[in-house]
C-alpha atoms as a PDB file:
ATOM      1  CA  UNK A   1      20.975 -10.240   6.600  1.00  0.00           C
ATOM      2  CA  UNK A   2      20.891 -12.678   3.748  1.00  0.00           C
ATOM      3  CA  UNK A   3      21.127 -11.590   0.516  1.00  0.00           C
ATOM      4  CA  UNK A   4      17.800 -12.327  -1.096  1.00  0.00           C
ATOM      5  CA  UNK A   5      15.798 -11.353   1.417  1.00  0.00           C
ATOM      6  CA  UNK A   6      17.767  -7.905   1.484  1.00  0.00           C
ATOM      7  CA  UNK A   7      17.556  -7.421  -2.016  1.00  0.00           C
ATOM      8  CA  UNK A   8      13.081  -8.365  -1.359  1.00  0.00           C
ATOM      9  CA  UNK A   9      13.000  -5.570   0.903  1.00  0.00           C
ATOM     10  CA  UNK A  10      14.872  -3.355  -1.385  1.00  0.00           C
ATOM     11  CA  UNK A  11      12.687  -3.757  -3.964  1.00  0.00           C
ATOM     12  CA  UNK A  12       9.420  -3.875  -1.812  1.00  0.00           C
ATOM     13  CA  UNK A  13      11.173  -0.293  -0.481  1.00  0.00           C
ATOM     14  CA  UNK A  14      11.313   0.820  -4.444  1.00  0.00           C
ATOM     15  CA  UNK A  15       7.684  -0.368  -4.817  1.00  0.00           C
ATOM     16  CA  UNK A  16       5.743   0.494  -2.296  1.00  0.00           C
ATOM     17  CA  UNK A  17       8.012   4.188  -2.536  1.00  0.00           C
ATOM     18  CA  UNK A  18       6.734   4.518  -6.176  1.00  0.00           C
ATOM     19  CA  UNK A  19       2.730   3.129  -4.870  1.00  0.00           C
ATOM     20  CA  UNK A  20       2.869   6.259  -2.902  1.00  0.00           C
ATOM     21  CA  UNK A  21       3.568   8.823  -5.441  1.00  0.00           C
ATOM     22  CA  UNK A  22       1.496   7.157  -7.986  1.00  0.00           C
ATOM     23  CA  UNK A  23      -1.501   7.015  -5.800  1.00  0.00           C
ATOM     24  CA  UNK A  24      -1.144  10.913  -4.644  1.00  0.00           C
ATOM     25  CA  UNK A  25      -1.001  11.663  -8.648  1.00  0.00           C
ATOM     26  CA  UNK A  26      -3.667   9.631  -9.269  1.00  0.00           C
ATOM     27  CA  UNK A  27      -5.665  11.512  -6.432  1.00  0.00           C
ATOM     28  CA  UNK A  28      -5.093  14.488  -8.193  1.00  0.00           C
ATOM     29  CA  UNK A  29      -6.914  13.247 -11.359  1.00  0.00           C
ATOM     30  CA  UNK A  30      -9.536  11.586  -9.380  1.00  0.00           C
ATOM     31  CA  UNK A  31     -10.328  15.212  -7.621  1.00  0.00           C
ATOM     32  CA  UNK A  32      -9.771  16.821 -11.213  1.00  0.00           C
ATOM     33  CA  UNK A  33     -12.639  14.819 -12.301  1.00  0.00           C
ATOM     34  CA  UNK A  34     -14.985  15.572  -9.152  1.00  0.00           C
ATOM     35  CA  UNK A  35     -14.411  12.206  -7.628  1.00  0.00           C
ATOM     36  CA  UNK A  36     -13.582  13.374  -4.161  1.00  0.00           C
ATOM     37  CA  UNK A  37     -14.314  10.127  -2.614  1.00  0.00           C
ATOM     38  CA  UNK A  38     -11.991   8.281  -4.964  1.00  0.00           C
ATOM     39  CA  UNK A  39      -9.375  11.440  -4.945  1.00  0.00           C
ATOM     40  CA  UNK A  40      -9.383  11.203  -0.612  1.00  0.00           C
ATOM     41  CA  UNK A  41      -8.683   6.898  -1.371  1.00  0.00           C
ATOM     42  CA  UNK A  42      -6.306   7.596  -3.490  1.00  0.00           C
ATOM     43  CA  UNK A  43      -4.316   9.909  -0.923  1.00  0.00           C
ATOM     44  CA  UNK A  44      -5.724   7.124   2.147  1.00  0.00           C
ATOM     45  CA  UNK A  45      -4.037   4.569   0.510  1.00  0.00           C
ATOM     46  CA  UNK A  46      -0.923   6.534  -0.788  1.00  0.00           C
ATOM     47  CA  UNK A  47       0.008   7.168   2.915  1.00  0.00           C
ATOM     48  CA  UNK A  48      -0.399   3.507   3.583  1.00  0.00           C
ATOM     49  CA  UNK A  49       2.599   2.709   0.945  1.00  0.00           C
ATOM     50  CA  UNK A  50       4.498   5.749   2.464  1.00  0.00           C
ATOM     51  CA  UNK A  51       4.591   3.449   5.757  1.00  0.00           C
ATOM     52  CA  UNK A  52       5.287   0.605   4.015  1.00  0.00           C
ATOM     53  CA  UNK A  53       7.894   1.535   2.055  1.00  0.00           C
ATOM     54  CA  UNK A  54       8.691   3.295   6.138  1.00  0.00           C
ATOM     55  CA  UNK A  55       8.803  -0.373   7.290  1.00  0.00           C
ATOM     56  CA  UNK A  56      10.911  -1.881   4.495  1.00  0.00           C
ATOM     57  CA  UNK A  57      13.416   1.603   5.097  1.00  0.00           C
ATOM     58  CA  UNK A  58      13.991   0.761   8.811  1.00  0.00           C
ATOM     59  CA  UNK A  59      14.797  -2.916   7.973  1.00  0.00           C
ATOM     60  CA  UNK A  60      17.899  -1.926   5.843  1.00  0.00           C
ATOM     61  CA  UNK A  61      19.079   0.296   7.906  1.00  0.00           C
ATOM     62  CA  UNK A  62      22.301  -1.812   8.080  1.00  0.00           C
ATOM     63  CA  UNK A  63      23.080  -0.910   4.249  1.00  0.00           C
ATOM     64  CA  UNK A  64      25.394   2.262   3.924  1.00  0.00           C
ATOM     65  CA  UNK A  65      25.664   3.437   0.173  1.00  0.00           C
ATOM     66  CA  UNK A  66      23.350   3.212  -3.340  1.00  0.00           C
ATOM     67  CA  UNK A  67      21.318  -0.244  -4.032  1.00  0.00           C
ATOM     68  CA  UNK A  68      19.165  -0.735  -7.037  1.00  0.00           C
ATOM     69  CA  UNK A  69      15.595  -1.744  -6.379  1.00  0.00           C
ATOM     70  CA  UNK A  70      13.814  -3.781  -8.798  1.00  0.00           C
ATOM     71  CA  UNK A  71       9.417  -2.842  -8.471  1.00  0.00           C
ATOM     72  CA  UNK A  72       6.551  -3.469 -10.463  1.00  0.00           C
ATOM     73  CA  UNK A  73       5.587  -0.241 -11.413  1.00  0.00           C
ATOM     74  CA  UNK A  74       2.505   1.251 -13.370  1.00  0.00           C
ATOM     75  CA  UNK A  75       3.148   3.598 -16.172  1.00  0.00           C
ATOM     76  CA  UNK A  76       1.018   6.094 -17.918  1.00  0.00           C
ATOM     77  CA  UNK A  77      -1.454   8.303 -16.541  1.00  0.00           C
ATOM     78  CA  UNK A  78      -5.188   8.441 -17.740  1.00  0.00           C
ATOM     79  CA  UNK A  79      -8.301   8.990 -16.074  1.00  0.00           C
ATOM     80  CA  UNK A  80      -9.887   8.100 -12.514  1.00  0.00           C
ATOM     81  CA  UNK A  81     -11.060   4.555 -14.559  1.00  0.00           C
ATOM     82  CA  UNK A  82      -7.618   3.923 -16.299  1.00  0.00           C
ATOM     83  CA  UNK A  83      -5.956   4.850 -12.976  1.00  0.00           C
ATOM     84  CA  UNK A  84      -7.802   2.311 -10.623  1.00  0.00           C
ATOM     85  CA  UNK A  85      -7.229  -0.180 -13.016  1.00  0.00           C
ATOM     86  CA  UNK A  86      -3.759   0.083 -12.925  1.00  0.00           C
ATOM     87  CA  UNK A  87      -4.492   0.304  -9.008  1.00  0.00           C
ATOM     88  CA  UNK A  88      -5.821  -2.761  -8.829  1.00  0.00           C
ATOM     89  CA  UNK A  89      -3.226  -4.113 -10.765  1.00  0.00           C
ATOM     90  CA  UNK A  90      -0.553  -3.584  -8.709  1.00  0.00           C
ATOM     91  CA  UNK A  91      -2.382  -4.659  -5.508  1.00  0.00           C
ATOM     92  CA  UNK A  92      -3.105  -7.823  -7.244  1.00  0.00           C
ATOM     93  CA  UNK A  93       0.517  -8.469  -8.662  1.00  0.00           C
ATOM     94  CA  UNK A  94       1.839  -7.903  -4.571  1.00  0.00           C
ATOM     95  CA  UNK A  95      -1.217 -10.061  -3.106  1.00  0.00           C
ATOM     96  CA  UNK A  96      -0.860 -13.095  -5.647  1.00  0.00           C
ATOM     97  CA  UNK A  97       3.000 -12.888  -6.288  1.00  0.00           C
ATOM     98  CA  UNK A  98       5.286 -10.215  -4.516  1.00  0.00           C
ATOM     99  CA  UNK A  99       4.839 -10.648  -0.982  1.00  0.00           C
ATOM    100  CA  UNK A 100       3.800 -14.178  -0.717  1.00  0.00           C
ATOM    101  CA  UNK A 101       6.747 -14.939  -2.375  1.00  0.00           C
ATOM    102  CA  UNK A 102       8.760 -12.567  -0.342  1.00  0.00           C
ATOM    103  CA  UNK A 103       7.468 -13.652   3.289  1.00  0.00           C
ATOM    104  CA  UNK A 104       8.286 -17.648   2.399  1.00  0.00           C
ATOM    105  CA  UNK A 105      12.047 -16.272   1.614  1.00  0.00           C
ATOM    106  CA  UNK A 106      12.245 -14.394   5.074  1.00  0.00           C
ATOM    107  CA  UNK A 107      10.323 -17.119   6.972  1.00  0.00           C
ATOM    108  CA  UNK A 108      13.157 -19.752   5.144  1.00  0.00           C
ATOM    109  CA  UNK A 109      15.590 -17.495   5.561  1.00  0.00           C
ATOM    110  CA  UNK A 110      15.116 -16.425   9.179  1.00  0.00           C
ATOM    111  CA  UNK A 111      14.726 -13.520   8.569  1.00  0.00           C
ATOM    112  CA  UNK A 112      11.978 -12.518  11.302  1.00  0.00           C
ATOM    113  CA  UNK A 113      12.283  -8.172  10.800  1.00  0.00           C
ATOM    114  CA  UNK A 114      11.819  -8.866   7.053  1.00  0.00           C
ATOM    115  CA  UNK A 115       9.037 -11.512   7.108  1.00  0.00           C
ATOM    116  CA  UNK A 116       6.980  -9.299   9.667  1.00  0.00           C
ATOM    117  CA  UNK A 117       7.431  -6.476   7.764  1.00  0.00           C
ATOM    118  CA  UNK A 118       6.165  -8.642   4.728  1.00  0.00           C
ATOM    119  CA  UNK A 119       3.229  -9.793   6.347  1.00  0.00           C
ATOM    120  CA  UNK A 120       2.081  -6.156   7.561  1.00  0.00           C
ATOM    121  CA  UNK A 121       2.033  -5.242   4.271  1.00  0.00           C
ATOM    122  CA  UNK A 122       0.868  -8.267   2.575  1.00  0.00           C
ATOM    123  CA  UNK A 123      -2.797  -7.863   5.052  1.00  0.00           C
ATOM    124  CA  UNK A 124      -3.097  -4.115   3.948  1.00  0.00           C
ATOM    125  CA  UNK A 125      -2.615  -4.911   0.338  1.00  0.00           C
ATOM    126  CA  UNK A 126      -5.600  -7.113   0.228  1.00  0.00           C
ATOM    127  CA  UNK A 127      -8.081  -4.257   1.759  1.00  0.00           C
ATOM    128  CA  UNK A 128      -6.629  -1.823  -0.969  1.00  0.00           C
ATOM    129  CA  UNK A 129      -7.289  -3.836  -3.728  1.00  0.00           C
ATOM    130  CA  UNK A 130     -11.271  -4.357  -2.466  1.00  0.00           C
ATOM    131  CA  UNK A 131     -11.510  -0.454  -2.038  1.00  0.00           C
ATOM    132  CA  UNK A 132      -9.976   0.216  -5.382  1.00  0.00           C
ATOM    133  CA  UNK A 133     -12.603  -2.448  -7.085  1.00  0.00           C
ATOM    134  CA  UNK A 134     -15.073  -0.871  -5.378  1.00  0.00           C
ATOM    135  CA  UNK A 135     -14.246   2.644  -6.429  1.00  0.00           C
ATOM    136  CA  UNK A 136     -13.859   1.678  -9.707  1.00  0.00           C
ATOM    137  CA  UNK A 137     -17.251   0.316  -9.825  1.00  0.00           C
ATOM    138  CA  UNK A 138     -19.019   3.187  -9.157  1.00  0.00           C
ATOM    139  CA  UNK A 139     -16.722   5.682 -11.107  1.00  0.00           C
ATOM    140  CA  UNK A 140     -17.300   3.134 -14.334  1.00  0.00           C
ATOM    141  CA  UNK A 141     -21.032   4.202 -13.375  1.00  0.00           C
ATOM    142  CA  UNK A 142     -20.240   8.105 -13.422  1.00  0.00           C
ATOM    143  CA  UNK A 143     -20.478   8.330  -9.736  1.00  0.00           C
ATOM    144  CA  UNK A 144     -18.195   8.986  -6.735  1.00  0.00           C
ATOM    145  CA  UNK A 145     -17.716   5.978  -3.964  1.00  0.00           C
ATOM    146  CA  UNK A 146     -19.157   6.590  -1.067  1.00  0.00           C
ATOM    147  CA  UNK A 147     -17.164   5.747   1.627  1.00  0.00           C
ATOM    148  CA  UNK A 148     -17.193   6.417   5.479  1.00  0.00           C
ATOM    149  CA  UNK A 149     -13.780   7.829   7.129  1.00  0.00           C
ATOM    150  CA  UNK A 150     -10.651   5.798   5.916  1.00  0.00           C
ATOM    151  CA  UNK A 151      -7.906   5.103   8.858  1.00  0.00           C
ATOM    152  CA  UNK A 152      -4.531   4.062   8.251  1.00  0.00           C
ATOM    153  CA  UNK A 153      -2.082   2.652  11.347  1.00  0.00           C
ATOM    154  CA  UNK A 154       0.585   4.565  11.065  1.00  0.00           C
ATOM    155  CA  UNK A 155       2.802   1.305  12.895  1.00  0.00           C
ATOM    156  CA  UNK A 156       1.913  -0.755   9.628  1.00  0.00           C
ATOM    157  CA  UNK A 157      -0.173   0.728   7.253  1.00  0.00           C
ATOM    158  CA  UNK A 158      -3.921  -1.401   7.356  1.00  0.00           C
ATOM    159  CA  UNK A 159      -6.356  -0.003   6.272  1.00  0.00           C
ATOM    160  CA  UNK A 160     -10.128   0.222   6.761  1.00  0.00           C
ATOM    161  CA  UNK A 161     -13.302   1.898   6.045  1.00  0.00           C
ATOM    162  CA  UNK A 162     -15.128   3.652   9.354  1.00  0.00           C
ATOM    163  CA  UNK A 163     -13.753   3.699  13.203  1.00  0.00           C
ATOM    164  CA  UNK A 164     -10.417   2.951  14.058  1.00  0.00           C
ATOM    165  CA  UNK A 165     -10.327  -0.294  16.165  1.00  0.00           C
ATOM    166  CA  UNK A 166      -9.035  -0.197  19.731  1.00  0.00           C
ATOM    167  CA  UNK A 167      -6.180  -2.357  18.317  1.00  0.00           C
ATOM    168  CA  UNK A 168      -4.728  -2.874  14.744  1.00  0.00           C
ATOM    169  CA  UNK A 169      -5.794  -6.552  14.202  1.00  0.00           C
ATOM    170  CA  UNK A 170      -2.340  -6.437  11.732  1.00  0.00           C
ATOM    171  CA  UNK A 171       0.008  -5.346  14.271  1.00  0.00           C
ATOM    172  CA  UNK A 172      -1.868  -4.758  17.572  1.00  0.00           C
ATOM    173  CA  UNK A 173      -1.140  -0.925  17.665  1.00  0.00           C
ATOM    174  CA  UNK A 174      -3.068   1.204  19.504  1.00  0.00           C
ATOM    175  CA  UNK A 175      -6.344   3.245  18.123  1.00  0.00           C
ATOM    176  CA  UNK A 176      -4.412   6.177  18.590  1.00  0.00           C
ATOM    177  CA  UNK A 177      -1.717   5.341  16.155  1.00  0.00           C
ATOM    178  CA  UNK A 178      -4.859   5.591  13.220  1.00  0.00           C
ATOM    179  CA  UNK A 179      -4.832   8.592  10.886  1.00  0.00           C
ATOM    180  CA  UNK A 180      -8.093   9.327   9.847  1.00  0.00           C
ATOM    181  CA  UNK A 181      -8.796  10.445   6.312  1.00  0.00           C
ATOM    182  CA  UNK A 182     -12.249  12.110   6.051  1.00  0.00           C
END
């Protein structure tokens, strides 16, 4: 594998890794506060990361030893409002920079695992950001979202709001590969 594009999914590994923990913490402050909605997104979307970061993992598996991964990562805990902000952030940071970025360096690169693996992520990303805007609309309002059952395709990580499809339009799993989150 090429260098760059190794060290891209190294550090989409470190960032989508830390996504995942930062969401399930921030799910725990969402819940704290009686947003149950906004605490079950937070966990939804946490477990979308997790098979991310899953996706990235498998595409290194030719590295043996430590690597250092370079991430955009949000610091500093607050409240359900400060939280989805910083939510939002990072979504927007991997929509309008990261992965674009990332996928044209695979795609130039050859790199075919690496750019699809981009790309999976890259459509989930989008649909996170819109649920987190969302959320935070209604929490700056003092109420919970109110959302439907959220799946999650457990091949690469999309995301939506109500019935699984019979196929992931991202990667063309089957509905069965959805995890709902009700």
């Amino acid at each position: 594998m090429r260098k760059m594009t190794e060290q891209h999914l190294i550090n989409a590994f470190g960032g989508e890794s830390q996504a995942h923990m930062r969401y399930l913490h921030f799910g725990n402050q969402a819940e704290k506060e009686k947003y149950d909605n906004v605490a079950r997104l937070f966990r939804a979307i946490a477990h979308a990361e997790y098979v991310h970061a899953g996706d990235h993992y498998r595409e290194l598996r030719h590295l043996d030893g430590g690597f250092v991964a370079n991430s955009m990562a949000a610091f500093g805990p607050g409240d359900s409002v400060k939280n989805l902000k910083l939510a939002i952030a990072g979504e927007t940071y991997e929509i309008e920079e990261m992965y674009p970025t990332y996928i044209e360096v695979a795609k130039f690169q050859g790199e075919k695992g690496a750019q699809r693996s981009f790309e999976w992520s890259y459509a989930s990303e989008k649909l996170h950001k819109q649920l987190f805007e969302k959320a935070l609309e209604e929490v700056n309002s003092g109420k919970d979202i109110e959302l439907g059952t959220i799946q999650v395709c457990e091949v690469c990580g999309y995301t939506l709001e109500g019935e699984a499809p019979d196929r992931c339009p991202v990667c063309g799993a089957l509905k069965d590969k959805f995890t709902p989150f009700k």
